[in-house]
N, C-alpha and C. Protein backbone atom coordinates (compact mmCIF):
# COMPACT_ATOMS: atom_id res chain seq x y z
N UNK A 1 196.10 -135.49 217.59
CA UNK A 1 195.49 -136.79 217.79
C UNK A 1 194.47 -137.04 216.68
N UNK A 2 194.34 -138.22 215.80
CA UNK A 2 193.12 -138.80 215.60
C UNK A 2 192.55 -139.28 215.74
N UNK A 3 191.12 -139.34 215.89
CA UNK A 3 190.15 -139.94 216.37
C UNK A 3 188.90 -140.66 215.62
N UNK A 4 189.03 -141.76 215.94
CA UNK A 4 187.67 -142.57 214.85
C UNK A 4 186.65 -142.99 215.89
N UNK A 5 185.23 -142.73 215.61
CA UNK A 5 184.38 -142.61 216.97
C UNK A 5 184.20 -142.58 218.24
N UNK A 6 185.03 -141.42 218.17
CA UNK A 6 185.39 -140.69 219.57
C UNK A 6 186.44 -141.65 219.81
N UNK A 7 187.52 -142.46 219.06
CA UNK A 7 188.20 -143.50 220.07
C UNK A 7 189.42 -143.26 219.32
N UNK A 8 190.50 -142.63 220.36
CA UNK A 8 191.65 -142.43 219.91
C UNK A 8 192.53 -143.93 219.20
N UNK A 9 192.83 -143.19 217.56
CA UNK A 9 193.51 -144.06 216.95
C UNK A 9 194.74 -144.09 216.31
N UNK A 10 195.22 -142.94 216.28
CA UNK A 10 196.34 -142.49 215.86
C UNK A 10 197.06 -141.01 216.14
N UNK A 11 198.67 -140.09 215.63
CA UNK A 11 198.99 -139.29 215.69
C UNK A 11 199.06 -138.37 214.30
N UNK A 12 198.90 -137.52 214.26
CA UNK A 12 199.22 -136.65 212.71
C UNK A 12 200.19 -136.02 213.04
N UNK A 13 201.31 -135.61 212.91
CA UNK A 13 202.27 -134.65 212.86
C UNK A 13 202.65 -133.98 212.06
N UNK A 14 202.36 -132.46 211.94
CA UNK A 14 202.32 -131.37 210.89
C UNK A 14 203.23 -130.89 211.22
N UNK A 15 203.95 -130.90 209.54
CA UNK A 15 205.00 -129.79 209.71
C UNK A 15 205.45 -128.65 208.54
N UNK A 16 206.32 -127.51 208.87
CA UNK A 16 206.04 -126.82 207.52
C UNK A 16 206.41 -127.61 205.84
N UNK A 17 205.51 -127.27 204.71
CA UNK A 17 205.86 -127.72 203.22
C UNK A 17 207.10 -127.52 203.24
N UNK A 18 207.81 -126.78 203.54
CA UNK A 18 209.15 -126.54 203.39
C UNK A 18 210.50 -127.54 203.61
N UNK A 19 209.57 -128.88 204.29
CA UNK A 19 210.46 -129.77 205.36
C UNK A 19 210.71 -130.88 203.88
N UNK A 20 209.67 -130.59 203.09
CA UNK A 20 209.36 -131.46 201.73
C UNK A 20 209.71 -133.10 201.94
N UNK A 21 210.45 -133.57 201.25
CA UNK A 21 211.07 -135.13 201.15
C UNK A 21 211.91 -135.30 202.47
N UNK A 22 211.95 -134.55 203.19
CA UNK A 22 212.26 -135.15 204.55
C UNK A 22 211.88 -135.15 205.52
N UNK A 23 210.59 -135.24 205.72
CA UNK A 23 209.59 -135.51 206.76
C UNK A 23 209.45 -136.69 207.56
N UNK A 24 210.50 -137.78 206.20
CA UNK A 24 210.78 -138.90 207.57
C UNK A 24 211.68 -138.44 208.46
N UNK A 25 212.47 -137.59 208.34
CA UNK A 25 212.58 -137.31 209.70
C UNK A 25 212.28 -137.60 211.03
N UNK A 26 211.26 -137.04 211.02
CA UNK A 26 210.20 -136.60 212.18
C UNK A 26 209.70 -137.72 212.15
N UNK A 27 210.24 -139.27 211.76
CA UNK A 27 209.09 -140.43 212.38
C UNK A 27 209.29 -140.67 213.35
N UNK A 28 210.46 -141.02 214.02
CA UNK A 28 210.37 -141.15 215.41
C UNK A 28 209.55 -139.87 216.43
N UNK A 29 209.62 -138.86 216.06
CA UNK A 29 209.03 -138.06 216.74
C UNK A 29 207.46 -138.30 217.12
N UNK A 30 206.64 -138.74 215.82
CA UNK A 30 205.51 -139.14 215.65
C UNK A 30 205.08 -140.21 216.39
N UNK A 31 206.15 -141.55 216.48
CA UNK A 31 205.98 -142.14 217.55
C UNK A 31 206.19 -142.40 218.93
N UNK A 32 207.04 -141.60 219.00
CA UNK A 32 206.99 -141.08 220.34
C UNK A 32 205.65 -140.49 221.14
N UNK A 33 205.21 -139.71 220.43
CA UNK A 33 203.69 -139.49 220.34
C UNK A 33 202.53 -140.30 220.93
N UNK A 34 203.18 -141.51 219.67
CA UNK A 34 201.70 -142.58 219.50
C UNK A 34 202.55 -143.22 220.86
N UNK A 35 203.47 -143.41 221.35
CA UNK A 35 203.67 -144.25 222.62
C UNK A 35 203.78 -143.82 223.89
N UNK A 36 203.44 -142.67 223.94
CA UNK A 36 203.21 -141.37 224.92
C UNK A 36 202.52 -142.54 226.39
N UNK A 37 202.43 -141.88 227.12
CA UNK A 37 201.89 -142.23 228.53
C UNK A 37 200.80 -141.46 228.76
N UNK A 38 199.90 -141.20 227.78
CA UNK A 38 198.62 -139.91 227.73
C UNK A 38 197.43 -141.22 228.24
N UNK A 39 196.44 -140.14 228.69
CA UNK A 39 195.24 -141.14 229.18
C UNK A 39 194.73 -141.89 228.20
N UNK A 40 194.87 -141.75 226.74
CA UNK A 40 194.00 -142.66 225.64
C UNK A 40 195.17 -143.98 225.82
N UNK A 41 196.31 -143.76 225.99
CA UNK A 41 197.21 -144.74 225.66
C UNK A 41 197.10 -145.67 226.97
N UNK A 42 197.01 -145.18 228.00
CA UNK A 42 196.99 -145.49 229.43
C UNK A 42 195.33 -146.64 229.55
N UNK A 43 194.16 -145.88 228.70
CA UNK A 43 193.21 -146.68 228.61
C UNK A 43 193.35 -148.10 227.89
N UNK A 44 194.02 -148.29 226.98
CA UNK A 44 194.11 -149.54 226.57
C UNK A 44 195.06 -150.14 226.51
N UNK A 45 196.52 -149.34 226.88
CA UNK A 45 197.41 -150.08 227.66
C UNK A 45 198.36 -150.33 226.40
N UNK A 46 197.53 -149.92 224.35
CA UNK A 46 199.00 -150.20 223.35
C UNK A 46 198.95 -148.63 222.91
N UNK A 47 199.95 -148.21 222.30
CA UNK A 47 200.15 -147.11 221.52
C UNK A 47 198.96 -147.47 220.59
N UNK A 48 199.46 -146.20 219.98
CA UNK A 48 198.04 -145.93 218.62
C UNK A 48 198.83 -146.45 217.65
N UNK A 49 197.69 -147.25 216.26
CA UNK A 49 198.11 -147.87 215.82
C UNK A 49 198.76 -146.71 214.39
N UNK A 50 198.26 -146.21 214.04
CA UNK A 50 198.39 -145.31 213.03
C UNK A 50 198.80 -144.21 213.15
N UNK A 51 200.10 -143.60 212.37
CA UNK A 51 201.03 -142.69 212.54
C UNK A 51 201.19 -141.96 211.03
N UNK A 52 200.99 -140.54 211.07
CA UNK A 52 200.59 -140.13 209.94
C UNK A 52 201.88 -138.94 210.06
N UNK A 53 202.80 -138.80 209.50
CA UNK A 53 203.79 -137.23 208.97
C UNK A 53 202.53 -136.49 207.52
N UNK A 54 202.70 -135.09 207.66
CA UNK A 54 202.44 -134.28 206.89
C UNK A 54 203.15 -133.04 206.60
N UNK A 55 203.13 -132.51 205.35
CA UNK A 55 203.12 -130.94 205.37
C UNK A 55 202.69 -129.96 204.41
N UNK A 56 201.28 -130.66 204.08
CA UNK A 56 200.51 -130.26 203.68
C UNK A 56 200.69 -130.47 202.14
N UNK A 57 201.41 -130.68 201.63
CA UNK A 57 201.79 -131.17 199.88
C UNK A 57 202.14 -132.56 200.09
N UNK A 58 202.26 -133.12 201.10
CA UNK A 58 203.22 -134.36 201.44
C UNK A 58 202.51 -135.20 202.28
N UNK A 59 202.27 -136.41 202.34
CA UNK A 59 201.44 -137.17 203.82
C UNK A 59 202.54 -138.61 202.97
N UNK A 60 203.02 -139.20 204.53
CA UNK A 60 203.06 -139.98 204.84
C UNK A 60 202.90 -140.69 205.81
N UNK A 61 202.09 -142.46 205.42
CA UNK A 61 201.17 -143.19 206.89
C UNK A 61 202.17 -144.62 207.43
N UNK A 62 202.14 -144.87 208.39
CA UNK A 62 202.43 -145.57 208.63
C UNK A 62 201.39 -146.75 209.83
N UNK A 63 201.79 -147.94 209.85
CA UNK A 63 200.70 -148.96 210.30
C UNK A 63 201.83 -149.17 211.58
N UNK A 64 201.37 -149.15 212.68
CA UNK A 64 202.37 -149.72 213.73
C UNK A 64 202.24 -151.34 213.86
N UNK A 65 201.06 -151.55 213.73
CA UNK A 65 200.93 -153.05 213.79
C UNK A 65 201.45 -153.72 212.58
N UNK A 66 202.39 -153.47 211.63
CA UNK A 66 203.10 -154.12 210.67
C UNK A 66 204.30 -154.79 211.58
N UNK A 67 204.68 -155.83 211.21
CA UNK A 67 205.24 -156.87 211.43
C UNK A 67 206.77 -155.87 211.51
N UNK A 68 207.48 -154.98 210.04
CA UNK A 68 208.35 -153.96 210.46
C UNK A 68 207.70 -152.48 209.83
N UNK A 69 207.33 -151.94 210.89
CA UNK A 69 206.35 -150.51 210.79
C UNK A 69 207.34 -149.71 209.97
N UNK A 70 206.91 -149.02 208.89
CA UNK A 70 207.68 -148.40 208.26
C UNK A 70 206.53 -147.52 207.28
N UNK A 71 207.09 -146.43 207.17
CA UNK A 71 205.79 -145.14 206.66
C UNK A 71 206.16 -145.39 205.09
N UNK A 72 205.04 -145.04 204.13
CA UNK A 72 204.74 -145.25 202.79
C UNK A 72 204.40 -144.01 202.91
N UNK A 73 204.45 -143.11 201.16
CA UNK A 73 203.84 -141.77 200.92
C UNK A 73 202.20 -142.51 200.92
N UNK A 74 200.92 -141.74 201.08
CA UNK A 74 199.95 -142.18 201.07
C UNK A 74 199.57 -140.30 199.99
N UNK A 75 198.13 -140.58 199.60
CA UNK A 75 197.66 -139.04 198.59
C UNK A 75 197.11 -138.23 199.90
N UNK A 76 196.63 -139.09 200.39
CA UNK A 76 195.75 -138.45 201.64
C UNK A 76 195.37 -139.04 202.91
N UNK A 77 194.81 -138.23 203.81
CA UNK A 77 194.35 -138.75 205.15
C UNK A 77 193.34 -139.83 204.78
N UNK A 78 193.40 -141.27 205.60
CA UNK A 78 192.89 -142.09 205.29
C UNK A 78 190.38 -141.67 205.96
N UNK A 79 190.21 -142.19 204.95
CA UNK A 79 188.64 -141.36 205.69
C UNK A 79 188.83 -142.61 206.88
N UNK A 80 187.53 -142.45 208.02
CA UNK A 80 187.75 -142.70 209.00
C UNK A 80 186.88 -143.96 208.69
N UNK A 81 185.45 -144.27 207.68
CA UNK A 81 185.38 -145.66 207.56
C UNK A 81 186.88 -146.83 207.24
N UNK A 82 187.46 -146.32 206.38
CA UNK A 82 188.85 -147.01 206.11
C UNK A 82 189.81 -147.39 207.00
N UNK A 83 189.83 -146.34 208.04
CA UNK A 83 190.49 -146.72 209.60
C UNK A 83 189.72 -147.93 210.35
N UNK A 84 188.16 -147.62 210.40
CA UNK A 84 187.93 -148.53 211.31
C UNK A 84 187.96 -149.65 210.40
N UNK A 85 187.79 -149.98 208.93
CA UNK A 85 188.17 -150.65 208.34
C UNK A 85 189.34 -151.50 209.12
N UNK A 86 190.52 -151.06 208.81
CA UNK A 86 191.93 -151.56 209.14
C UNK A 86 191.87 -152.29 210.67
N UNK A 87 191.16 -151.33 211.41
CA UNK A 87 191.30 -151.98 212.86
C UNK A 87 190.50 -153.27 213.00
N UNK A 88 189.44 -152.89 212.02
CA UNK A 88 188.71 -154.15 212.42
C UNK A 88 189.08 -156.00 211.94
N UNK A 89 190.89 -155.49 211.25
CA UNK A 89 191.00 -156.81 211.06
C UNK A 89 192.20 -156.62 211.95
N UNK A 90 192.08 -158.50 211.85
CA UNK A 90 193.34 -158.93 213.20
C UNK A 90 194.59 -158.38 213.00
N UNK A 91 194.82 -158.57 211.47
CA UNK A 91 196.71 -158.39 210.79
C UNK A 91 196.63 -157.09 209.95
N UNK A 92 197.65 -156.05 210.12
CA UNK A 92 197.66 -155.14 209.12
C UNK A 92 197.86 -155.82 207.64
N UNK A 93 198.04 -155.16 206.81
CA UNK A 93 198.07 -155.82 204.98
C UNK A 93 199.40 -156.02 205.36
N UNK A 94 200.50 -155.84 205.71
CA UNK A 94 201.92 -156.40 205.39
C UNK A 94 202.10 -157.59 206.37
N UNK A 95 200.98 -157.62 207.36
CA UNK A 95 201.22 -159.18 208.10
C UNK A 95 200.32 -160.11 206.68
N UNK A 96 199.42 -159.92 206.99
CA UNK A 96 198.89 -160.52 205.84
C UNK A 96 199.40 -161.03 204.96
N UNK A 97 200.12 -160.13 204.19
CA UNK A 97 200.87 -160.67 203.16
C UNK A 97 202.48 -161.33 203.12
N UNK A 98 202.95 -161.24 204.42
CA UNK A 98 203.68 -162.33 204.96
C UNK A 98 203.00 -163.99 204.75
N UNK A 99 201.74 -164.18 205.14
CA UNK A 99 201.63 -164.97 205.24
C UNK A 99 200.91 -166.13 203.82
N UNK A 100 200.96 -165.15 202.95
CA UNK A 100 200.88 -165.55 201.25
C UNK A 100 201.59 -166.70 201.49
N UNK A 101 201.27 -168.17 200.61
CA UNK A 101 201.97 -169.31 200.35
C UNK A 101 203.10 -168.53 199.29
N UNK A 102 203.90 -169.25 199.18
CA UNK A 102 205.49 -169.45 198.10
C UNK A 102 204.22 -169.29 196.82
N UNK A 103 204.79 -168.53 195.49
CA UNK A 103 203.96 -168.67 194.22
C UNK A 103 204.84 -170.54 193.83
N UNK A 104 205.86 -170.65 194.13
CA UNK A 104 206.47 -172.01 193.58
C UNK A 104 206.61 -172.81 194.73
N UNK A 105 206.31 -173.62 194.74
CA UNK A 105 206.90 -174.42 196.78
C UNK A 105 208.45 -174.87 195.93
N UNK A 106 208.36 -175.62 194.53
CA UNK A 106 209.33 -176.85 194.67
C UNK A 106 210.31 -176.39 193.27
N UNK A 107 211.39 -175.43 194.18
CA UNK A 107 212.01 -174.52 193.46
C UNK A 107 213.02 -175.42 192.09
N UNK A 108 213.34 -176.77 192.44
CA UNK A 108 214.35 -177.56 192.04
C UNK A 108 212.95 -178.31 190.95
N UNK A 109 212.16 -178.18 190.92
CA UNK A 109 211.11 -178.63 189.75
C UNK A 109 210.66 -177.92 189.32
N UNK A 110 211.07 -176.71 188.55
CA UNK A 110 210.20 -175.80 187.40
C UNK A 110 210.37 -176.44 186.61
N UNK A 111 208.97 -175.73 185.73
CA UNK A 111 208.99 -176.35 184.50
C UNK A 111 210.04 -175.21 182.91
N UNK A 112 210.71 -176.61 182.62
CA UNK A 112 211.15 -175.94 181.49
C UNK A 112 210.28 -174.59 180.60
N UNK A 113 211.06 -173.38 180.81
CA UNK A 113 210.39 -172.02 180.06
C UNK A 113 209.99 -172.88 178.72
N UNK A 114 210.05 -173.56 177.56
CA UNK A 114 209.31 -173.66 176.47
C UNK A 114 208.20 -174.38 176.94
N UNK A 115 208.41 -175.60 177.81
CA UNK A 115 207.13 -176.07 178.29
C UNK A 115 206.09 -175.25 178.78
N UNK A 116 206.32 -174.50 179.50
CA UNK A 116 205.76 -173.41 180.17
C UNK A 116 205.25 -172.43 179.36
N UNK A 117 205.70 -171.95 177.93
CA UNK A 117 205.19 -170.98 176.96
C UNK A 117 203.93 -172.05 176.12
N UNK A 118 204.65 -173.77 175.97
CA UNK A 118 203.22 -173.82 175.39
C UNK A 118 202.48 -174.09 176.01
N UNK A 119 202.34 -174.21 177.40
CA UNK A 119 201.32 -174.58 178.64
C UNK A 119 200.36 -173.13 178.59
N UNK A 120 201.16 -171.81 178.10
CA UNK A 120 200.02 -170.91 178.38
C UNK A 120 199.60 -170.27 177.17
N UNK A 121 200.13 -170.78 175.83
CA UNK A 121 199.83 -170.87 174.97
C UNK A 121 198.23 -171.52 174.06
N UNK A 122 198.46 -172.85 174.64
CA UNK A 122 197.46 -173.68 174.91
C UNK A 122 196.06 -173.40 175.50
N UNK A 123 196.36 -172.56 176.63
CA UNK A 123 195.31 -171.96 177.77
C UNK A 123 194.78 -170.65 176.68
N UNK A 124 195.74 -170.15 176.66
CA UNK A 124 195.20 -168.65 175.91
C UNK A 124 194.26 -169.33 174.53
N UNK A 125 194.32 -170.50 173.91
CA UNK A 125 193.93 -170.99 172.05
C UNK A 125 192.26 -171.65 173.03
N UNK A 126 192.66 -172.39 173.95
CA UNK A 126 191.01 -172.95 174.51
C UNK A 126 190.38 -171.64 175.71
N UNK A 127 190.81 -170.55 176.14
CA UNK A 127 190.04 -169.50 176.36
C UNK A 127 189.45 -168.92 175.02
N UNK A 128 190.37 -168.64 174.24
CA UNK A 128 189.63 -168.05 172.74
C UNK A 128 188.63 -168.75 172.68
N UNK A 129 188.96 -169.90 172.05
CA UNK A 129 187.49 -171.00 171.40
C UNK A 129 186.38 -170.75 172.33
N UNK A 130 186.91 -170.78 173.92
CA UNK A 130 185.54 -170.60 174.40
C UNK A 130 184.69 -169.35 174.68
N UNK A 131 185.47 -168.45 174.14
CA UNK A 131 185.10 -166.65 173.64
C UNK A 131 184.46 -167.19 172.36
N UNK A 132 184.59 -167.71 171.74
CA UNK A 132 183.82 -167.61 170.20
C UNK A 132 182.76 -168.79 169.97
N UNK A 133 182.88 -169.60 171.25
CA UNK A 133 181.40 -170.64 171.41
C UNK A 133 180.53 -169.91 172.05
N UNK A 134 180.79 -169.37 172.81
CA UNK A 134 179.74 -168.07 173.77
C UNK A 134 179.13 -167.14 172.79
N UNK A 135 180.14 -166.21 172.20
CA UNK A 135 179.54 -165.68 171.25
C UNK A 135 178.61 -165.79 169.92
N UNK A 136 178.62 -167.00 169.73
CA UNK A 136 178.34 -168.05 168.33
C UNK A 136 177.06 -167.94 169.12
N UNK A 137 176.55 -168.89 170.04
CA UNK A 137 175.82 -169.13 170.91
C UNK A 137 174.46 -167.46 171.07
N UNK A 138 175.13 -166.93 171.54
CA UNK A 138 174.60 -165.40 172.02
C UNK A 138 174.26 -164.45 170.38
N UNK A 139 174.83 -164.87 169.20
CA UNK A 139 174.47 -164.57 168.29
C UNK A 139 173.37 -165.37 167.97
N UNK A 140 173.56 -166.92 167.75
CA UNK A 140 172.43 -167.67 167.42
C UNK A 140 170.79 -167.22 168.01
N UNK A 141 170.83 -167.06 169.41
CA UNK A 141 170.16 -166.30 170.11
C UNK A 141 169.36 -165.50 170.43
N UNK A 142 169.99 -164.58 169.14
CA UNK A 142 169.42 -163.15 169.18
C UNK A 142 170.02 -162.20 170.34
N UNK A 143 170.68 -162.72 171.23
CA UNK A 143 171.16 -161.32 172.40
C UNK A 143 172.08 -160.63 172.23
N UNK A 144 172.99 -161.34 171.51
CA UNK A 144 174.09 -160.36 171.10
C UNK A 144 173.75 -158.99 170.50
């Protein structure tokens, strides 16, 4: 079990290095775990949100509250400010980022790629100038 101030939040499931790149395996096992009928689960009535495989060269985490829960390699155990971090928002990061607008809404109106090269062409020649009025400026100055 893990625990973030005193308040059960997740499962770790260790297993030997030897299990290496197939430790997903064992995800269902892990959640089985986190959906157990144990008194922490029984107290608030959802599984734990966070589901961790290891084997000691290897960790992978998974978010149950993702929209489709699915484990990522992670380097390490997440520290426990970073947990309560996570809990303390409404949507895990992959709801979240479901809910990103379209980068284009109005797929049938792009702009022609040359238009578009000198549109950022343009941007990049009046960012310069205004790198070398700043600087002009900050030399005149004395701060530079």
């Amino acid at each position: 079990m893990l625990f973030v101030d005193k308040q059960p939040v997740g499962v770790i499931e260790a297993k030997k290095e030897t299990l290496g790149h197939n430790i997903t395996t064992v995800e269902d096992q892990t959640k089985d775990y986190a959906d157990a009928k144990l008194k922490w689960v029984q107290h608030t009535g959802q599984p734990l949100p966070f589901l961790y495989e290891a084997t000691g060269v290897l960790t992978r985490f998974t978010d149950q509250r993702d929209p489709k829960p699915r484990s990522r390699e992670v380097f390490t155990f997440h520290r426990p400010e970073t947990l309560r971090e996570l809990l303390s928002q409404e949507k895990s990061l992959r709801a979240r980022l479901l809910e990103l607008p379209a980068l284009i809404a109005d797929l049938d109106n792009l702009p022609e790629p040359a238009d578009l090269a000198d549109e950022i062409i343009d941007n990049i020649e009046a960012g310069l100038a205004s790198f070398r009025a700043v600087a002009a400026a900050l030399q005149l100055t004395g701060t530079a």
